[in-house]
C-alpha atoms as a PDB file:
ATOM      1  CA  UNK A   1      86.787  81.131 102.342  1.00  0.00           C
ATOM      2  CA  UNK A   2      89.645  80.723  99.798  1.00  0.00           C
ATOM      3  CA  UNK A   3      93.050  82.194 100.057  1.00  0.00           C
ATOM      4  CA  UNK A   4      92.391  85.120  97.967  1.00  0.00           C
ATOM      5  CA  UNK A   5      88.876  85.910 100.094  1.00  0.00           C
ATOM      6  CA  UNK A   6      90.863  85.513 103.208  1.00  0.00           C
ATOM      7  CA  UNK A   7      93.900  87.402 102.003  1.00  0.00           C
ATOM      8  CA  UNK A   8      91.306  90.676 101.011  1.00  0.00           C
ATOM      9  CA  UNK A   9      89.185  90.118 104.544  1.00  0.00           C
ATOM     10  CA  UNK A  10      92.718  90.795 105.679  1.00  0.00           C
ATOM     11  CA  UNK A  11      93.722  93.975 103.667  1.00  0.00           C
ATOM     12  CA  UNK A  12      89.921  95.258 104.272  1.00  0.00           C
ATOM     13  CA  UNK A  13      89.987  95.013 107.988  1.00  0.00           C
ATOM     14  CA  UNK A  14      94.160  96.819 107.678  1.00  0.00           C
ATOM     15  CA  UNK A  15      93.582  99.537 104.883  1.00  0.00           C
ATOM     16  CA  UNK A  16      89.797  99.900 105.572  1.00  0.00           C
ATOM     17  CA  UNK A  17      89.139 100.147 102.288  1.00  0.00           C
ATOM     18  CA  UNK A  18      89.220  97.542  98.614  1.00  0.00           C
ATOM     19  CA  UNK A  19      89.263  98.237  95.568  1.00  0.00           C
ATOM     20  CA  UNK A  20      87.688  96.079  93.416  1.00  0.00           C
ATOM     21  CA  UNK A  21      90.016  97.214  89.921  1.00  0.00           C
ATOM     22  CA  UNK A  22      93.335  97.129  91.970  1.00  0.00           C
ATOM     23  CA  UNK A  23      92.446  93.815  93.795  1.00  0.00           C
ATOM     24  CA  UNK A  24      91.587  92.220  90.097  1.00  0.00           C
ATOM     25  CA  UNK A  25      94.761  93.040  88.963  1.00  0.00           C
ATOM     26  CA  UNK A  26      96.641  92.286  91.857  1.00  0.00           C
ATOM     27  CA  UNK A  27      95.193  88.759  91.790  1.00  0.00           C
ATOM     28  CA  UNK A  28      95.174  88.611  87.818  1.00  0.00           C
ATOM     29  CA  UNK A  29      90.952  88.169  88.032  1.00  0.00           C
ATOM     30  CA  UNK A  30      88.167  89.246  86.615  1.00  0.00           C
ATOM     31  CA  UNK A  31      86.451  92.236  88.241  1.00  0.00           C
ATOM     32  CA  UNK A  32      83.510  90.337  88.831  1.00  0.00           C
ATOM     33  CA  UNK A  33      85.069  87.364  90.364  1.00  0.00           C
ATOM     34  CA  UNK A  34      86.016  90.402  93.274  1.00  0.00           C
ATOM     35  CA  UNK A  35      82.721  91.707  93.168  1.00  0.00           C
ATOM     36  CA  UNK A  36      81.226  87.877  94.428  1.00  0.00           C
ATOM     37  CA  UNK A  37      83.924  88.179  96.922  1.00  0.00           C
ATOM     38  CA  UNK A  38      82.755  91.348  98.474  1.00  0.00           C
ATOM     39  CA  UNK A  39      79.348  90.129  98.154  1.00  0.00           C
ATOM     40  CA  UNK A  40      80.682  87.139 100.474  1.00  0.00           C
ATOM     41  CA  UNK A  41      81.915  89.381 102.792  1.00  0.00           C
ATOM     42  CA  UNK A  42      78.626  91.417 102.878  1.00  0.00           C
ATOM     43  CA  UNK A  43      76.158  88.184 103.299  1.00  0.00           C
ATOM     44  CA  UNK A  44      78.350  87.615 106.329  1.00  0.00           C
ATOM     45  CA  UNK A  45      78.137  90.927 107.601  1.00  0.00           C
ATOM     46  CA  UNK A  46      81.726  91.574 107.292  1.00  0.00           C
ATOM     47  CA  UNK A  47      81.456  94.978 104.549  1.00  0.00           C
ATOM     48  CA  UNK A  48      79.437  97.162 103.002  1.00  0.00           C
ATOM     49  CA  UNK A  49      79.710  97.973  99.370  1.00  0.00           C
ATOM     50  CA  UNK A  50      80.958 101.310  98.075  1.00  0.00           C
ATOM     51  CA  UNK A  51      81.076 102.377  94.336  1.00  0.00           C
ATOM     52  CA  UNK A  52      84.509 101.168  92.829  1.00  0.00           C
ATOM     53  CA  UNK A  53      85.130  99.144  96.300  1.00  0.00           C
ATOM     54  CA  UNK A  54      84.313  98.246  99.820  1.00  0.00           C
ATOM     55  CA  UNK A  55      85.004  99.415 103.654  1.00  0.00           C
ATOM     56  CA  UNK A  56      84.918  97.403 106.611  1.00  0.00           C
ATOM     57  CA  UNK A  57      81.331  97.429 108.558  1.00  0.00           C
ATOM     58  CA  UNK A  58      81.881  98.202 112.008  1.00  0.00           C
ATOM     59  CA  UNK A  59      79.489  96.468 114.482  1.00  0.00           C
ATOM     60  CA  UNK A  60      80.769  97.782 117.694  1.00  0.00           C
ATOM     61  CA  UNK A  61      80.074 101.809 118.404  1.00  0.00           C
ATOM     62  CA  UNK A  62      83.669 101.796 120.324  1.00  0.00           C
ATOM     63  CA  UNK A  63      85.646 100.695 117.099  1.00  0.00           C
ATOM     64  CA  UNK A  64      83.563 103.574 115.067  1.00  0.00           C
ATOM     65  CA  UNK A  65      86.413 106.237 115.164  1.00  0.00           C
ATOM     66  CA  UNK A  66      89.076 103.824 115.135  1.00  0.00           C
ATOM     67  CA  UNK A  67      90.912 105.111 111.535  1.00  0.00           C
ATOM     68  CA  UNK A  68      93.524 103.354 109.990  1.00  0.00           C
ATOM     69  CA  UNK A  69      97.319 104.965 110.040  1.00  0.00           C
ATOM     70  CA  UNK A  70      98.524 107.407 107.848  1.00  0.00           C
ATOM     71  CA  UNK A  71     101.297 106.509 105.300  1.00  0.00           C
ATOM     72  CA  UNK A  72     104.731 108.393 105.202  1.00  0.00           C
ATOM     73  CA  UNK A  73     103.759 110.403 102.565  1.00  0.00           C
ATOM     74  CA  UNK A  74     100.562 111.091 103.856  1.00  0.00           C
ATOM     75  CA  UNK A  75     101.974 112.438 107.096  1.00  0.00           C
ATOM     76  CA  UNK A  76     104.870 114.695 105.028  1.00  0.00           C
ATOM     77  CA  UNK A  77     101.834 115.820 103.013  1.00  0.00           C
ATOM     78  CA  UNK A  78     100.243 116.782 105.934  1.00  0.00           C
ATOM     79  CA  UNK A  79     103.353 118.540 107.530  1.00  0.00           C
ATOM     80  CA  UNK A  80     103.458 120.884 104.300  1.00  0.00           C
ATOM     81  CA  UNK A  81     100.124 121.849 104.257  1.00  0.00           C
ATOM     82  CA  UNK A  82     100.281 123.287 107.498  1.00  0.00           C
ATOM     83  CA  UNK A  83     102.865 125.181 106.414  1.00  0.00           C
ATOM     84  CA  UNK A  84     100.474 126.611 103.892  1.00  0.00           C
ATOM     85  CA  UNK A  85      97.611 127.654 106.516  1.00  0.00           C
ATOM     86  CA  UNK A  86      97.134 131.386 107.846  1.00  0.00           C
ATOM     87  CA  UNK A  87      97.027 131.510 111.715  1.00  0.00           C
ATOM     88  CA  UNK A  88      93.263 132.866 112.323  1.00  0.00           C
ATOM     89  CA  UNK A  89      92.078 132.006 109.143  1.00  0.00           C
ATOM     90  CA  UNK A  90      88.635 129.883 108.758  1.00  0.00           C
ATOM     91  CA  UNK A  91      89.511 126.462 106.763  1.00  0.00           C
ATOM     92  CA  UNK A  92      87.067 123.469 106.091  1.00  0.00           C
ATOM     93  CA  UNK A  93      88.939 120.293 106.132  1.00  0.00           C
ATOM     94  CA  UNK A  94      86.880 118.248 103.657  1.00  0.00           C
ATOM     95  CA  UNK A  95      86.202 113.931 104.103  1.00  0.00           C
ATOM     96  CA  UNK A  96      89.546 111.523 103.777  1.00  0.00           C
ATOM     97  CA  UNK A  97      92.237 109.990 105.012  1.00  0.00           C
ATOM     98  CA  UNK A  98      95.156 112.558 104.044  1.00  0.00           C
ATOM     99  CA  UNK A  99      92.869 115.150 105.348  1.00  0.00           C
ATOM    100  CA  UNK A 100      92.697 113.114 108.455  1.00  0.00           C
ATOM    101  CA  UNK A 101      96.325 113.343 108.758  1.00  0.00           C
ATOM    102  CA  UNK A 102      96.339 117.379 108.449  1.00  0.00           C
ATOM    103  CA  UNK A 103      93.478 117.252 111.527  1.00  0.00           C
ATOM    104  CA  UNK A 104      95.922 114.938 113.556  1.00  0.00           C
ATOM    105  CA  UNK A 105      98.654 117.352 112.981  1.00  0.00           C
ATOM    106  CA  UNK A 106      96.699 120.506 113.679  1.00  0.00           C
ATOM    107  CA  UNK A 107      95.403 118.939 117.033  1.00  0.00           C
ATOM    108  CA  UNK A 108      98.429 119.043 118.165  1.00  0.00           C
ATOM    109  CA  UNK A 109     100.015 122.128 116.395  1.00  0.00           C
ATOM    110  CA  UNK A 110      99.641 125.916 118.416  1.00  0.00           C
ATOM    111  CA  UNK A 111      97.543 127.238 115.182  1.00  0.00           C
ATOM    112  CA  UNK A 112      94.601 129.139 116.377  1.00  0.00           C
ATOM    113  CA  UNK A 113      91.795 128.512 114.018  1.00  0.00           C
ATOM    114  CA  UNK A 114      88.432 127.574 112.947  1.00  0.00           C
ATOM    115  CA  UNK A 115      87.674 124.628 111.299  1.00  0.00           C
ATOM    116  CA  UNK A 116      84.444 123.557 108.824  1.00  0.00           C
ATOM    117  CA  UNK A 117      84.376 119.973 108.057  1.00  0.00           C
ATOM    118  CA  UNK A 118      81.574 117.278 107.079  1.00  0.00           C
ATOM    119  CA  UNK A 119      83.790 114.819 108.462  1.00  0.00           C
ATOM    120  CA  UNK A 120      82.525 113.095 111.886  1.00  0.00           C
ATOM    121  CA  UNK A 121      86.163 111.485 112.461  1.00  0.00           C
ATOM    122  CA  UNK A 122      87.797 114.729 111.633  1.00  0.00           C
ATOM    123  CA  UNK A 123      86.235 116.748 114.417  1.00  0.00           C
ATOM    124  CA  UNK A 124      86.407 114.011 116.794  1.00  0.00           C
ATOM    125  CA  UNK A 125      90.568 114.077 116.331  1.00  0.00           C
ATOM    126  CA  UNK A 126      90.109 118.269 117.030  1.00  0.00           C
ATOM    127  CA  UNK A 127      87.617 117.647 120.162  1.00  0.00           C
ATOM    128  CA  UNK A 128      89.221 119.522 123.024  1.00  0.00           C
ATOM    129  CA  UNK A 129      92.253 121.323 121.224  1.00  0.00           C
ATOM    130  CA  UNK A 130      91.878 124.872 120.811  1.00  0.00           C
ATOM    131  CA  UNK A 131      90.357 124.704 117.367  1.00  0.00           C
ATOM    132  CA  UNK A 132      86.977 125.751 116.830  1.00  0.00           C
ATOM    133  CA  UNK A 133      85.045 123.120 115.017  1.00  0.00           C
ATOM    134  CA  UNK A 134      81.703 123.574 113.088  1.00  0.00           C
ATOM    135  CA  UNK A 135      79.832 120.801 111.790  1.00  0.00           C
ATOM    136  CA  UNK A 136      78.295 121.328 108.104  1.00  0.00           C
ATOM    137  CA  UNK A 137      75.184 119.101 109.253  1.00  0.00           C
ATOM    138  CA  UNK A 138      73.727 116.548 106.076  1.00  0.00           C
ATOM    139  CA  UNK A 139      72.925 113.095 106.189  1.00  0.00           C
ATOM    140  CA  UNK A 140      75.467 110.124 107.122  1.00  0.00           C
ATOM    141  CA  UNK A 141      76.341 107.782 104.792  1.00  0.00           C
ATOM    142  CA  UNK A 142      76.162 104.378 105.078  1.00  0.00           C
ATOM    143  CA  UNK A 143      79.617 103.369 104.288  1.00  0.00           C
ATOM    144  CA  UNK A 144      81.997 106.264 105.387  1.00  0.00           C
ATOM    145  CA  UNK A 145      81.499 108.934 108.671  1.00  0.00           C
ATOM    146  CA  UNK A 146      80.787 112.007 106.670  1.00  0.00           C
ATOM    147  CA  UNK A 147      78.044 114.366 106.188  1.00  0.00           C
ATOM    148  CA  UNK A 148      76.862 114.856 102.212  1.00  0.00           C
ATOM    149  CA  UNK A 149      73.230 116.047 100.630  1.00  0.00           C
ATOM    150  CA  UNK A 150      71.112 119.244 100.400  1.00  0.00           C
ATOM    151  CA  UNK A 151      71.732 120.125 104.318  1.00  0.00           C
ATOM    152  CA  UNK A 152      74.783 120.186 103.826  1.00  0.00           C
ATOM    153  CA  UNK A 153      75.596 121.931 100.395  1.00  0.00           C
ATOM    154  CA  UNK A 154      72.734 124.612 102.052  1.00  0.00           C
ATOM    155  CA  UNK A 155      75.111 125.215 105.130  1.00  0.00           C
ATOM    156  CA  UNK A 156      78.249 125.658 103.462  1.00  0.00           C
ATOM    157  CA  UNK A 157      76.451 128.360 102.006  1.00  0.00           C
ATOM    158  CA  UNK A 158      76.310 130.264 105.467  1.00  0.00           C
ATOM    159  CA  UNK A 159      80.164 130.260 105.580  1.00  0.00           C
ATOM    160  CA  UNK A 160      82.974 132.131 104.314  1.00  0.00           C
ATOM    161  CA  UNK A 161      85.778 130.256 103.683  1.00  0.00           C
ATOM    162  CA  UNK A 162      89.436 131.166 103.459  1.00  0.00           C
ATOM    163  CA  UNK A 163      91.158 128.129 102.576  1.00  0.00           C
ATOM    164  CA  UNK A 164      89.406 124.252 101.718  1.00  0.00           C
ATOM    165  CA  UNK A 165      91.506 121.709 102.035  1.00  0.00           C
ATOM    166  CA  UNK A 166      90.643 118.266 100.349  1.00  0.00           C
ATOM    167  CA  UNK A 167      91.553 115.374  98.628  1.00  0.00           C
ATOM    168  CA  UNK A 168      90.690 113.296  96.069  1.00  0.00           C
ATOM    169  CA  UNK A 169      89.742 109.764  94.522  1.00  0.00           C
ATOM    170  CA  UNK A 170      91.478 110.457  91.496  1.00  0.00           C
ATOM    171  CA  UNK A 171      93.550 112.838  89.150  1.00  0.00           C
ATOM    172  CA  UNK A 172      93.909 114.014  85.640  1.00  0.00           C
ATOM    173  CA  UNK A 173      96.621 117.220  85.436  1.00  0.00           C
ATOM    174  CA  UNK A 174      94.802 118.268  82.022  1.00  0.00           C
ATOM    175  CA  UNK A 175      91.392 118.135  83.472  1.00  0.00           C
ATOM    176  CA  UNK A 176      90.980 118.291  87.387  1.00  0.00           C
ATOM    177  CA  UNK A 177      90.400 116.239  90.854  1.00  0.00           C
ATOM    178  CA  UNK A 178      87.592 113.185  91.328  1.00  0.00           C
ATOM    179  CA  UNK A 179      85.830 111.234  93.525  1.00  0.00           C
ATOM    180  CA  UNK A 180      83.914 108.236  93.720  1.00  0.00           C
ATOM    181  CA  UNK A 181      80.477 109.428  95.154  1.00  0.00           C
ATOM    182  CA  UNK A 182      78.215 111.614  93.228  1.00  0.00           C
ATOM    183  CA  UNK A 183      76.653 113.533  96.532  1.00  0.00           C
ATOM    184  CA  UNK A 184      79.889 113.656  97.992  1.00  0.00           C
ATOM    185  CA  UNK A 185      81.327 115.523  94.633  1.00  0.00           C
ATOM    186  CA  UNK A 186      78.176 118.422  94.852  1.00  0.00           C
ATOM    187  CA  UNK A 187      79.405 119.477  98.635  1.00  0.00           C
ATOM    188  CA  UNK A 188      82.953 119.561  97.013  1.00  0.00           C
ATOM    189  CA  UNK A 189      82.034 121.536  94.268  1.00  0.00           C
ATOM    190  CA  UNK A 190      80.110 123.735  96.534  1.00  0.00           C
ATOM    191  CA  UNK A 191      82.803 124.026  98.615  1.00  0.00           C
ATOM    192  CA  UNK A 192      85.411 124.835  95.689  1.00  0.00           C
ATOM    193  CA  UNK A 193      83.114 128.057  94.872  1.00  0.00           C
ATOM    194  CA  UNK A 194      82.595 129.155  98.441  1.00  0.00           C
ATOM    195  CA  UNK A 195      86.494 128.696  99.151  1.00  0.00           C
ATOM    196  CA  UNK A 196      88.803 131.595  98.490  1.00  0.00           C
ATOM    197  CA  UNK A 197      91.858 129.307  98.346  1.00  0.00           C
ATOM    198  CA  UNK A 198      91.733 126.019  97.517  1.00  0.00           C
ATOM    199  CA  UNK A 199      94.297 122.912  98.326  1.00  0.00           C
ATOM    200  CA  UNK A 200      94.585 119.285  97.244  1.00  0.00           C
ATOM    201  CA  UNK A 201      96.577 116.989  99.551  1.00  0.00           C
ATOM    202  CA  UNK A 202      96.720 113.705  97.744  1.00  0.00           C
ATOM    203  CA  UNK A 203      99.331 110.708  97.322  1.00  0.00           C
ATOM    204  CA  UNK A 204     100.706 111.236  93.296  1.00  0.00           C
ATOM    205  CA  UNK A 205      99.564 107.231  92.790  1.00  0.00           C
ATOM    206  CA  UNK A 206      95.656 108.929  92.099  1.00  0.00           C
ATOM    207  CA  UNK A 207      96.891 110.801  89.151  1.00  0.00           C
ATOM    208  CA  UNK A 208      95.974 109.487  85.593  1.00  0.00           C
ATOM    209  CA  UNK A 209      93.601 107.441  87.682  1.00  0.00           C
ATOM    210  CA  UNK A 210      90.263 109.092  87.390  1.00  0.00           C
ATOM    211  CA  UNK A 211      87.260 108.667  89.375  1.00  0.00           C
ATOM    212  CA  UNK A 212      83.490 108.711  88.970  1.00  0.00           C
ATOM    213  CA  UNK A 213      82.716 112.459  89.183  1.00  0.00           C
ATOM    214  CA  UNK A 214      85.063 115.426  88.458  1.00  0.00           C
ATOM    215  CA  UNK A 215      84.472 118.356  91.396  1.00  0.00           C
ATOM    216  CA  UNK A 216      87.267 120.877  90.681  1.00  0.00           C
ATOM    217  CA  UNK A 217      88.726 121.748  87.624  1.00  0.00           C
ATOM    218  CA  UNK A 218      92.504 122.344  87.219  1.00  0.00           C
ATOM    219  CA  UNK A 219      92.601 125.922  87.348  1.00  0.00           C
ATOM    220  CA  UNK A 220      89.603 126.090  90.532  1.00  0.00           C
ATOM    221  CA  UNK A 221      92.801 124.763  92.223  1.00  0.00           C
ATOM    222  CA  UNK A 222      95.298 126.868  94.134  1.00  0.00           C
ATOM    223  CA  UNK A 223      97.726 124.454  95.396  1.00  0.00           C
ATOM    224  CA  UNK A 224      98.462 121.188  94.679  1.00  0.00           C
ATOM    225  CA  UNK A 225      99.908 119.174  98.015  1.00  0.00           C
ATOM    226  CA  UNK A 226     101.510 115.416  96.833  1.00  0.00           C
ATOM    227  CA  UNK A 227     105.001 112.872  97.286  1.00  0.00           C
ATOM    228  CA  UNK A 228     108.152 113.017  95.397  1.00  0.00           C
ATOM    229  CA  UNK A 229     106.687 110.464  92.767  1.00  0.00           C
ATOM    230  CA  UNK A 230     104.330 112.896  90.811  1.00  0.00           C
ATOM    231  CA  UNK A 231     105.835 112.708  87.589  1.00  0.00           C
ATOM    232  CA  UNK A 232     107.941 116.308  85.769  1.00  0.00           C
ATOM    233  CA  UNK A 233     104.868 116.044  83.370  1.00  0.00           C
ATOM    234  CA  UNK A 234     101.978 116.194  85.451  1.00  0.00           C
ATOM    235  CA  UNK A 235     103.825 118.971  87.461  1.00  0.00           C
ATOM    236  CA  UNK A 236     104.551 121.362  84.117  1.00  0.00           C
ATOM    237  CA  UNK A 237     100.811 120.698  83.327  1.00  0.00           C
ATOM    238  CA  UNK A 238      99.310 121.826  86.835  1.00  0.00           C
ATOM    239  CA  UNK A 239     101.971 124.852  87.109  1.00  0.00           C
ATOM    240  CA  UNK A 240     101.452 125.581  83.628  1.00  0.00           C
ATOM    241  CA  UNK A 241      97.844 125.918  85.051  1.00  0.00           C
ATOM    242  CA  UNK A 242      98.509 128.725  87.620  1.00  0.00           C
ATOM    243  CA  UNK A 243      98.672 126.185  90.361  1.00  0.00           C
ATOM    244  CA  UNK A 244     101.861 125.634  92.889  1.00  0.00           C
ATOM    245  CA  UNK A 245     102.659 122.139  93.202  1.00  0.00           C
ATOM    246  CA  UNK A 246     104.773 121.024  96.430  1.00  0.00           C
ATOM    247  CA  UNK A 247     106.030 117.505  96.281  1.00  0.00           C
ATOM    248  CA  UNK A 248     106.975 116.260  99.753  1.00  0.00           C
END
């Protein structure tokens, strides 16, 4: 491998995650010349390929649930949105790694509650706390431990939701939230209807970055949860939109 392969093995097996647009521009590439790169890695068993990106592939069981660590913000993000939860109440923590963060903080919070998620790492953080956890059910995918598909969409059906919590590939404050993968955005849409409040945790460096598929609009969203960088513009737009912005 050359530097830059062995540089983004690196930053794949720390962040768990590449993207292919950031790591062209970081190294001052071509997209494709990153794209061959991942394909290295992949050849050599070393990642799997994700729309936009790649994730580590795992090859021992034990390392499975091994996430990586929150960032600051993340974890203030997380602290707030607590804050904003209902003792009691029935919540579905959606897929990610800031709503990671919130299930790290619950497990060890006193909040007595129940808990929907589609996210296999998420309930194993809340295994033996005193949340209730139900599992949506769906099919895994192949490159992140989540639950997605008809199953699942079907199933969220069956519950009444107070409050979803979720995040979010990407951001536009005149249009709504994204994500990368198209099953992934039908259980969030789903879930956005179903959902009698709704909250996005995410870091402000996804807005005016959108993603593949839009799942909530603007004004489907109740609260927006993000850092100190979101810009005064973005923030008039969303609270000009009904929606309560905390920056952390």
């Amino acid at each position: 491998m050359n530097i830059r392969q062995k540089t983004l093995l690196e930053k794949l097996k720390k962040l768990g995650t590449l993207s292919i647009e950031e790591e062209a521009d970081h190294f001052s590439v071509s997209t494709m010349t990153i794209r061959r790169d991942i394909q290295l890695f992949e050849e050599h068993g070393l990642a799997i390929r994700t729309h936009g990106g790649a994730v580590p592939r795992v090859n021992d069981p034990s390392q499975l649930f091994i996430q990586a660590k929150s960032t600051e913000a993340q974890k203030h993000i997380a602290a707030k949105t607590i804050e904003l939860i209902s003792p009691g109440s029935t919540i579905m923590l959606s897929t990610g790694t800031t709503t990671l963060e919130v299930a790290r903080q619950l497990a060890t919070s006193s909040l007595q509650l129940s808990v929907v998620t589609n996210s296999l790492p998420i309930a194993a953080t809340l295994y033996q706390t005193q949340i209730q956890v139900i599992l949506t059910g769906g099919t895994l995918r192949s490159n992140s431990l989540d639950l997605t598909g008809p199953v699942t969409e079907k199933n969220i059906d069956e519950y009444y939701i107070d409050t979803l919590i979720t995040g979010c590939d990407g951001a536009i404050a005149q249009e709504g939230f994204f994500t990368k993968d198209m099953n992934l955005a039908e259980m969030e849409k789903k879930s956005v209807k179903k959902s009698r409040k709704v909250i996005v945790t995410t870091e402000s460096h996804k807005f005016n970055n959108p993603s593949f598929v839009k799942f909530a609009s603007t004004k489907e969203v109740s609260v927006l949860v993000t850092d100190k960088k979101i810009s005064d513009n973005d923030k008039h737009i969303l609270a000009s939109a009904g929606m309560k912005v905390f920056a952390c």
